[in-house]
Protein backbone atom coordinates (compact mmCIF):
# COMPACT_ATOMS: atom_id res chain seq x y z
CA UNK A 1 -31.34 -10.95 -2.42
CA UNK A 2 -27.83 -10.42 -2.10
CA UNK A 3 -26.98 -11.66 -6.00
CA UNK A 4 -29.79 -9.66 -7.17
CA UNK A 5 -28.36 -6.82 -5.36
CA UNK A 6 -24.60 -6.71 -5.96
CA UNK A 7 -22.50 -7.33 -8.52
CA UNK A 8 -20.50 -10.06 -8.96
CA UNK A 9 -17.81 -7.77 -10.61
CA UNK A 10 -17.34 -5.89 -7.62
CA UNK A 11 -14.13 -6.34 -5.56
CA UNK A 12 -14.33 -9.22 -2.29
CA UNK A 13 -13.97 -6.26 0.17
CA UNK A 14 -16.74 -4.26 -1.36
CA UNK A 15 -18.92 -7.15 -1.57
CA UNK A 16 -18.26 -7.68 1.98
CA UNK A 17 -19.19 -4.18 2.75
CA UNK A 18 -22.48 -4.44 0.32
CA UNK A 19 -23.64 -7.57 2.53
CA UNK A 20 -24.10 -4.63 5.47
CA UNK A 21 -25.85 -2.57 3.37
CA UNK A 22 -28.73 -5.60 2.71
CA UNK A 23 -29.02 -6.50 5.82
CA UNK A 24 -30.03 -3.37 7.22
CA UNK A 25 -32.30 -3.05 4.13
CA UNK A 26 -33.67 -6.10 5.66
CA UNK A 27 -34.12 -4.87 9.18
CA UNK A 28 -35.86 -1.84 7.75
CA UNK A 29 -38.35 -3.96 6.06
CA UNK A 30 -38.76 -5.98 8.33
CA UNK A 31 -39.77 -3.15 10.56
CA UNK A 32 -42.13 -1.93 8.68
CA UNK A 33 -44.50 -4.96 9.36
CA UNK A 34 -43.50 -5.51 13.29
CA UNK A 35 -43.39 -3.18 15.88
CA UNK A 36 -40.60 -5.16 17.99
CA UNK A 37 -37.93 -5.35 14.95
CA UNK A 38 -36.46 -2.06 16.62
CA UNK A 39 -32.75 -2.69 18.21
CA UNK A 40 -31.47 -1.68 14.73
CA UNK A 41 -33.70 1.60 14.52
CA UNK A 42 -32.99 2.19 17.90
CA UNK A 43 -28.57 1.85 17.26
CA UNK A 44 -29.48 4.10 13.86
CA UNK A 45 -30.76 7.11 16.60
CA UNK A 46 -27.97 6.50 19.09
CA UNK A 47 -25.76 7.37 16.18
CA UNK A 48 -27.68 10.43 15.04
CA UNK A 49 -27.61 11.42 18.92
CA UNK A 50 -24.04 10.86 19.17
CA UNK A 51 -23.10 12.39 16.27
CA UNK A 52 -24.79 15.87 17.70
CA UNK A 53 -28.51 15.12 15.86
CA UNK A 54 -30.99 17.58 17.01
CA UNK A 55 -34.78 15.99 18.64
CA UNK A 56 -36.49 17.45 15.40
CA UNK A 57 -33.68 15.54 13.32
CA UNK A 58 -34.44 12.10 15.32
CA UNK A 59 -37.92 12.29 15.35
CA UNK A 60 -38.12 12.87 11.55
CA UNK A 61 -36.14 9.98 10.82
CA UNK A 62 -38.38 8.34 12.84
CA UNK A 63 -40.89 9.44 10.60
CA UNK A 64 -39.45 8.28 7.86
CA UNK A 65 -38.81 4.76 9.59
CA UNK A 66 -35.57 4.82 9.74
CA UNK A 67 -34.88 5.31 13.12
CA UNK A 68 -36.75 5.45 16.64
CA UNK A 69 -38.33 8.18 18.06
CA UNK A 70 -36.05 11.13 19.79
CA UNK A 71 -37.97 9.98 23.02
CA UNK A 72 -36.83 6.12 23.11
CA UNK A 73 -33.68 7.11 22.08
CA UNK A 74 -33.23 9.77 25.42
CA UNK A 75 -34.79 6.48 27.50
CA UNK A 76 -32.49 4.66 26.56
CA UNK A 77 -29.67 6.48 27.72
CA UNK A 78 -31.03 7.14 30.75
CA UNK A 79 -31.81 3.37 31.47
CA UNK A 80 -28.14 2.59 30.61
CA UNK A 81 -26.61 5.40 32.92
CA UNK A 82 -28.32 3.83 35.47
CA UNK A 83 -27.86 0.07 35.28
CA UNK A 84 -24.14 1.15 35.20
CA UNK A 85 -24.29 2.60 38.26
CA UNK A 86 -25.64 0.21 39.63
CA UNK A 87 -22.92 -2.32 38.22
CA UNK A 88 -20.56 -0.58 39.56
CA UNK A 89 -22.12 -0.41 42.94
CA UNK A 90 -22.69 -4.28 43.06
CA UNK A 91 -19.31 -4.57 41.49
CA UNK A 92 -17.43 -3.18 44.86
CA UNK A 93 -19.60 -4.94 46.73
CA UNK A 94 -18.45 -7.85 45.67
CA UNK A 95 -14.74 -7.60 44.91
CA UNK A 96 -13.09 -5.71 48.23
CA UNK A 97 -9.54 -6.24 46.45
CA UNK A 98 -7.12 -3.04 46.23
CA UNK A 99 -7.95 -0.76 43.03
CA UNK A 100 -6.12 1.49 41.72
CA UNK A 101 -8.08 4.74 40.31
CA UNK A 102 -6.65 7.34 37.62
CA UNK A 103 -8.38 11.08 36.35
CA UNK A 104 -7.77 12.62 33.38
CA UNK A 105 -9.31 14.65 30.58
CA UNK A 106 -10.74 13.84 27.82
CA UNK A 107 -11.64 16.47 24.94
CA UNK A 108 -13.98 15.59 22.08
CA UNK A 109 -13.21 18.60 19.55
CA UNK A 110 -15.08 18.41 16.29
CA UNK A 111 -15.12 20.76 13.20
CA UNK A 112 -18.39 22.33 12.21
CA UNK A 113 -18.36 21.82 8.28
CA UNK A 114 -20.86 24.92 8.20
CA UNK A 115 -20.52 27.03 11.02
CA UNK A 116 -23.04 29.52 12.04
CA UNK A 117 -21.29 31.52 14.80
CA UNK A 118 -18.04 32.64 15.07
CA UNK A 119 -16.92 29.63 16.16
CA UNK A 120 -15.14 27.17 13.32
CA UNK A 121 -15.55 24.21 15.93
CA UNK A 122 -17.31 23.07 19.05
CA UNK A 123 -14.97 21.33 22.11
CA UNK A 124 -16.47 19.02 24.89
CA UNK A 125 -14.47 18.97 28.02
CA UNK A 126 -14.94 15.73 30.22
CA UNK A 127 -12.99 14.55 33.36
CA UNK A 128 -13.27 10.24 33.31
CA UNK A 129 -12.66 8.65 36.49
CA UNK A 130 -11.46 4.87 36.25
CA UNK A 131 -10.51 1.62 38.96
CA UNK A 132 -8.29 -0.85 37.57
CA UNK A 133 -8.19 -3.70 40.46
CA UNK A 134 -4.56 -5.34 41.54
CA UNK A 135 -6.02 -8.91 41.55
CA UNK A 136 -4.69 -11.30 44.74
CA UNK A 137 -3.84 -7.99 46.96
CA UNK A 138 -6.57 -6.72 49.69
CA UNK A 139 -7.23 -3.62 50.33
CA UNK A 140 -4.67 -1.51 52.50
CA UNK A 141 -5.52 0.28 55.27
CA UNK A 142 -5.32 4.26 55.38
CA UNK A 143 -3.71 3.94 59.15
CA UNK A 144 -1.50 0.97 59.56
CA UNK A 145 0.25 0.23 63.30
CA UNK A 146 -0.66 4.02 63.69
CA UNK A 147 1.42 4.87 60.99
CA UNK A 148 -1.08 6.87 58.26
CA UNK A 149 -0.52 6.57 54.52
CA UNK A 150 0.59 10.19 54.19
CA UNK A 151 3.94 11.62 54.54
CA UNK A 152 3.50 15.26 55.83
CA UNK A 153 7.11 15.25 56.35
CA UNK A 154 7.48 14.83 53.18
CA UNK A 155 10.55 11.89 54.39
CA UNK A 156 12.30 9.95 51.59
CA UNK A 157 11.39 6.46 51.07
CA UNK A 158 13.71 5.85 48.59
CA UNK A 159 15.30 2.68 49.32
CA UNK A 160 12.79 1.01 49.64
CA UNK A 161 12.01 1.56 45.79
CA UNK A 162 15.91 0.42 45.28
CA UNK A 163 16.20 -2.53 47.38
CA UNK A 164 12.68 -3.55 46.85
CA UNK A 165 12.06 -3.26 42.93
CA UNK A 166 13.60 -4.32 39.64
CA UNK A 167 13.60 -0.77 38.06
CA UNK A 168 14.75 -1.39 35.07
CA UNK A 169 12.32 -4.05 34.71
CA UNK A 170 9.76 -1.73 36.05
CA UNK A 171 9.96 0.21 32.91
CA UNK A 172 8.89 -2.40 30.26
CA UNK A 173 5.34 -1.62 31.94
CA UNK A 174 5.13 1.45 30.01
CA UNK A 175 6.41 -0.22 26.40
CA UNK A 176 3.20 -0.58 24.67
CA UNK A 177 4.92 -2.51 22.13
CA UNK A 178 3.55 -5.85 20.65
CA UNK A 179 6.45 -7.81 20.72
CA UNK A 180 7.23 -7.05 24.78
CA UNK A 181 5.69 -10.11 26.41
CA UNK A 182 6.71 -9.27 30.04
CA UNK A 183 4.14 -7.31 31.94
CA UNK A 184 1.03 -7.80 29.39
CA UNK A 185 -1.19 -8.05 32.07
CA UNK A 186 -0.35 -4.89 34.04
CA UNK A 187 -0.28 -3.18 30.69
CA UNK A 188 -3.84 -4.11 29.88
CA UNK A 189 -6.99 -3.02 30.97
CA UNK A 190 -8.58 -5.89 31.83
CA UNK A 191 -10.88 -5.67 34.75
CA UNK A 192 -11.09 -1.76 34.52
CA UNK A 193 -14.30 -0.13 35.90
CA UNK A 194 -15.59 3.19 34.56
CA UNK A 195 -16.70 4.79 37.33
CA UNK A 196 -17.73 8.26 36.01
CA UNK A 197 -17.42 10.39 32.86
CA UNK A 198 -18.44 13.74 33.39
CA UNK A 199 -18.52 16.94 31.25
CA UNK A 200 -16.27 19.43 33.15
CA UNK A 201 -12.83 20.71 32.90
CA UNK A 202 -9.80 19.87 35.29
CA UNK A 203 -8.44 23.29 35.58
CA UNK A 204 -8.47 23.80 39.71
CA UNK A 205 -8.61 22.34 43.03
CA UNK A 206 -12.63 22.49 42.99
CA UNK A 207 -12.45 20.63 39.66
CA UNK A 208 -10.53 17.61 40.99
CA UNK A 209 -12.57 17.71 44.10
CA UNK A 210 -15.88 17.37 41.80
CA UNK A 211 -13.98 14.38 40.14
CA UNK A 212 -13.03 12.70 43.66
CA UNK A 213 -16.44 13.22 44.75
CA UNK A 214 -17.73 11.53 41.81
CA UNK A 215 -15.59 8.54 42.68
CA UNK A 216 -17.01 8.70 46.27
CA UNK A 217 -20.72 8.92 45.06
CA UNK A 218 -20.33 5.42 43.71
CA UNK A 219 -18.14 3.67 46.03
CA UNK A 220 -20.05 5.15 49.33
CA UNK A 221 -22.35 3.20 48.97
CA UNK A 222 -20.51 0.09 49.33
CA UNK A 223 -18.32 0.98 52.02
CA UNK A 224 -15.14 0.21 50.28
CA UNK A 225 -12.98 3.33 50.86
CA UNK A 226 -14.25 3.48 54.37
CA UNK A 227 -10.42 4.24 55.95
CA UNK A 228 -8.71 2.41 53.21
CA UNK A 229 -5.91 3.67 51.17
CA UNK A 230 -6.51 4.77 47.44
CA UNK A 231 -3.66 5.65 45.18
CA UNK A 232 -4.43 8.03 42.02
CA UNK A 233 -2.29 8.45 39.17
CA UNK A 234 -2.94 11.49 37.66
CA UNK A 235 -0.86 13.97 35.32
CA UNK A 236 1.16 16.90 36.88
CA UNK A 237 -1.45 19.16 37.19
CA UNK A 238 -3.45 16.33 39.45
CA UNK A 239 -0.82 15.77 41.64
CA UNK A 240 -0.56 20.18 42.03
CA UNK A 241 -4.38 20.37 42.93
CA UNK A 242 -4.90 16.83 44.82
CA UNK A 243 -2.57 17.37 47.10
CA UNK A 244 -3.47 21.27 47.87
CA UNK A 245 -7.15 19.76 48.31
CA UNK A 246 -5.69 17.27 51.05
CA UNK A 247 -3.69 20.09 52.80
CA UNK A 248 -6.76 22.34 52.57
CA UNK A 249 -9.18 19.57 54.04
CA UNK A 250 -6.86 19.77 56.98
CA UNK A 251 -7.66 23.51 57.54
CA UNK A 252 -10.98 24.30 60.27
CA UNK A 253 -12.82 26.28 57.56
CA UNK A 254 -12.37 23.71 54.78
CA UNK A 255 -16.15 22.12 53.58
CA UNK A 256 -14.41 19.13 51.74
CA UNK A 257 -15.42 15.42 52.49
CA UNK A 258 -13.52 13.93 55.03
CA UNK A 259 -13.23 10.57 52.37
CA UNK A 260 -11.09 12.27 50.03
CA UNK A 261 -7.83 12.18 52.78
CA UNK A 262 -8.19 7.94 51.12
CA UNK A 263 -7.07 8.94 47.73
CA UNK A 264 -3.04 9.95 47.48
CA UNK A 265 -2.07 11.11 43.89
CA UNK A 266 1.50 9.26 42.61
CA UNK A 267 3.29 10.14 39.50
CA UNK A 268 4.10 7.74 36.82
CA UNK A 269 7.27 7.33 34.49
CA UNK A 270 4.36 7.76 32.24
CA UNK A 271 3.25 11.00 32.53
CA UNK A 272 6.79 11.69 33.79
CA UNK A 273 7.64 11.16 30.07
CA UNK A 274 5.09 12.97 28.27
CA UNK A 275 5.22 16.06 30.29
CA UNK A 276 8.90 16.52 29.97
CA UNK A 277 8.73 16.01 26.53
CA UNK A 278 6.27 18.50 25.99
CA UNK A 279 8.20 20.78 28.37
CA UNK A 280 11.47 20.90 26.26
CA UNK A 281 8.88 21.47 23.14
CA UNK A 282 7.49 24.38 24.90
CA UNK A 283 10.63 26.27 26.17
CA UNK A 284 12.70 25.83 22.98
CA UNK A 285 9.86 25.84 20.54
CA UNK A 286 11.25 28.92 18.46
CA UNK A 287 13.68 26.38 17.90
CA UNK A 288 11.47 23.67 16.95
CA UNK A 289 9.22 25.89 14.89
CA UNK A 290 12.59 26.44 12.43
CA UNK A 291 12.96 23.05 12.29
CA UNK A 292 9.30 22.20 11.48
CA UNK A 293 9.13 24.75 8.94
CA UNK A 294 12.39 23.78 7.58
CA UNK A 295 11.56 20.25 7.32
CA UNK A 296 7.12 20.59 6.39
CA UNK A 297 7.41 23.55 4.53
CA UNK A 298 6.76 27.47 5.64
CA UNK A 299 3.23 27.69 5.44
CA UNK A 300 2.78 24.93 7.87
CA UNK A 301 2.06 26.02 11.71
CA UNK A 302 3.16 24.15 14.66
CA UNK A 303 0.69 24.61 17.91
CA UNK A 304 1.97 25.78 20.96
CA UNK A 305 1.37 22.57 22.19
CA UNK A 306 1.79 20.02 19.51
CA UNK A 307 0.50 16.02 20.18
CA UNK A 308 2.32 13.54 21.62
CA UNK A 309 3.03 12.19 18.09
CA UNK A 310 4.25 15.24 16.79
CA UNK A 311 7.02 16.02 19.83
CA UNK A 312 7.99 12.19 19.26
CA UNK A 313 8.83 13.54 15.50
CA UNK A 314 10.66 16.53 16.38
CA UNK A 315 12.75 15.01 18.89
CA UNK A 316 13.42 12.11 17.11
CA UNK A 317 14.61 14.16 14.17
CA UNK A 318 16.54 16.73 16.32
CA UNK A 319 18.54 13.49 18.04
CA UNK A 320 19.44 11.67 14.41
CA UNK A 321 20.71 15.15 13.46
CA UNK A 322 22.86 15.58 16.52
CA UNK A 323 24.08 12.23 16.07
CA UNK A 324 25.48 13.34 12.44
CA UNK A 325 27.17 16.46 14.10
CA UNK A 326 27.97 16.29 17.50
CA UNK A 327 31.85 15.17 16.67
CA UNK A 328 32.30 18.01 14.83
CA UNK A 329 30.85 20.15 17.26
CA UNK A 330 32.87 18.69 20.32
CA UNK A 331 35.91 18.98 18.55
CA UNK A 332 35.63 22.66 17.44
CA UNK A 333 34.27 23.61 20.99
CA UNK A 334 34.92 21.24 23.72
């Protein structure tokens, strides 16, 4: 089939390609003569769902045999959401090691080719909530020797850190570069649960709190975070909010869980990094707006707040060009 089908002029790579092509020729025809030849009809509407496919759209490729139904496909889903919470439940009942959990955002922004409205795009705003586990390390408690976790003092433990830690070893952690062999394992995400992806923003205190409180839904259940201590990393504006949420569920009046006082937000040289890099951007970005349209051209426009990638660039090109003139510049004013 696949010699009557292709050509034997055409290129390795495309040939390669073609084989795909068959055998989901094969899969439909095969289809059309058995009722249970349906993964493959079923993966063709998870893509059409995916990729924003109305019911009507589904069910008439569905029609046309080339997919399943709009129905199965919404089953389907459904059936998966739940046997992964489940997993997840059965997961921490199993493994009662430490875990450390991280929330962020996550924006899936997509051009409409033909737009209707007076929108030119549509933008999905989701909050994902994740548990990476610290294998051979138990679970700490949230009160220790009556010593709690917290630090409303807000009292330096700074030496530890020095006297304790490598730091300059500490940083290779966050050097996603191949050829690094040291701390590969920390660096990977191997072992990391999904614990909840919701559509929602993570613009206040009540958003965070919906995002810890999806965490809790899960792990309740289990009774892992009953008084144990659970560090979240989170980006500046989580450590803002998390915190003010822990002060606030102090307060008489405050309707918060008592199980979010487990989770402490901490601050990576990660997100250290990116946020101060987009923080220079953003104060001197008449500056880097000449430079952009100096180097890309004038009718290119540089965002208010450009991608990581794109602040690497500028920065990188503003410190080679410093480089070139800083000794005439020190000697003519220092």
């Amino acid at each position: 089939m696949t010699n009557a089908i292709i050509l034997k002029e055409r290129s390795a790579y495309n040939i390669s390609e073609a084989k795909k092509s068959v055998v989901g020729l094969c899969y439909l025809i095969v289809g059309l003569r058995n009722k249970f030849v349906n993964q493959y009809k079923l993966e063709v509407g998870l893509y059409l769902r995916a990729s924003g496919a109305t019911w009507e759209a589904i069910d008439i490729m569905s029609s046309l045999g080339y997919s399943s139904c709009a129905k199965t496909v919404d089953m389907y889903q459904k059936k998966v959401q739940k046997e992964h919470s489940a997993k997840i439940e059965h997961y921490f009942l199993e493994h009662n090691n430490f875990h450390v959990y991280n929330i962020d955002d996550y924006h899936s922004i997509h051009e409409n080719r033909r737009p209707d409205t007076v929108l030119t795009s549509t933008a999905n705003h989701f909050a994902t909530c994740i548990a990476k586990p610290i294998v051979g390390c138990s679970s700490v408690p949230l009160v220790f020797n009556g010593v709690s976790i917290h630090n409303p003092a807000n009292q330096s433990q700074g030496h530890l850190v020095n006297n304790s830690f490598d730091l300059i070893e500490l940083l290779t952690i966050y050097s996603y570069a191949d050829n690094i062999e040291e701390c590969k394992e920390e660096r990977s995400i191997k072992g990391l649960q999904l614990l909840g992806f919701k559509e929602q923003g993570l613009h206040g205190i009540h958003d965070y709190v919906n995002a810890l409180n999806l965490i809790l839904s899960i792990i309740n259940k289990a009774q892992y975070l009953n008084k144990q201590f659970a560090p979240i990393v989170a980006d500046w504006p989580g450590q803002i909010f998390i915190r003010k949420a822990l002060y606030m569920r102090t307060l008489p009046e405050s309707s918060f869980l008592q199980q979010i006082e487990s989770f402490l937000p901490i601050l990576g040289p990660l997100h250290v990094l990116l946020n101060s890099k987009e923080q220079v951007l953003m104060i001197y970005h008449s500056f880097f707006e000449k430079l952009f349209h100096y180097v890309f051209g004038e009718n290119k426009v540089l965002a208010k707040k450009p991608r990581p990638w794109r602040i690497n660039l500028l920065l990188e090109l503003v410190r080679n060009g410093w480089l070139k003139i800083k000794d005439k510049i020190i000697e003519k004013f220092g």
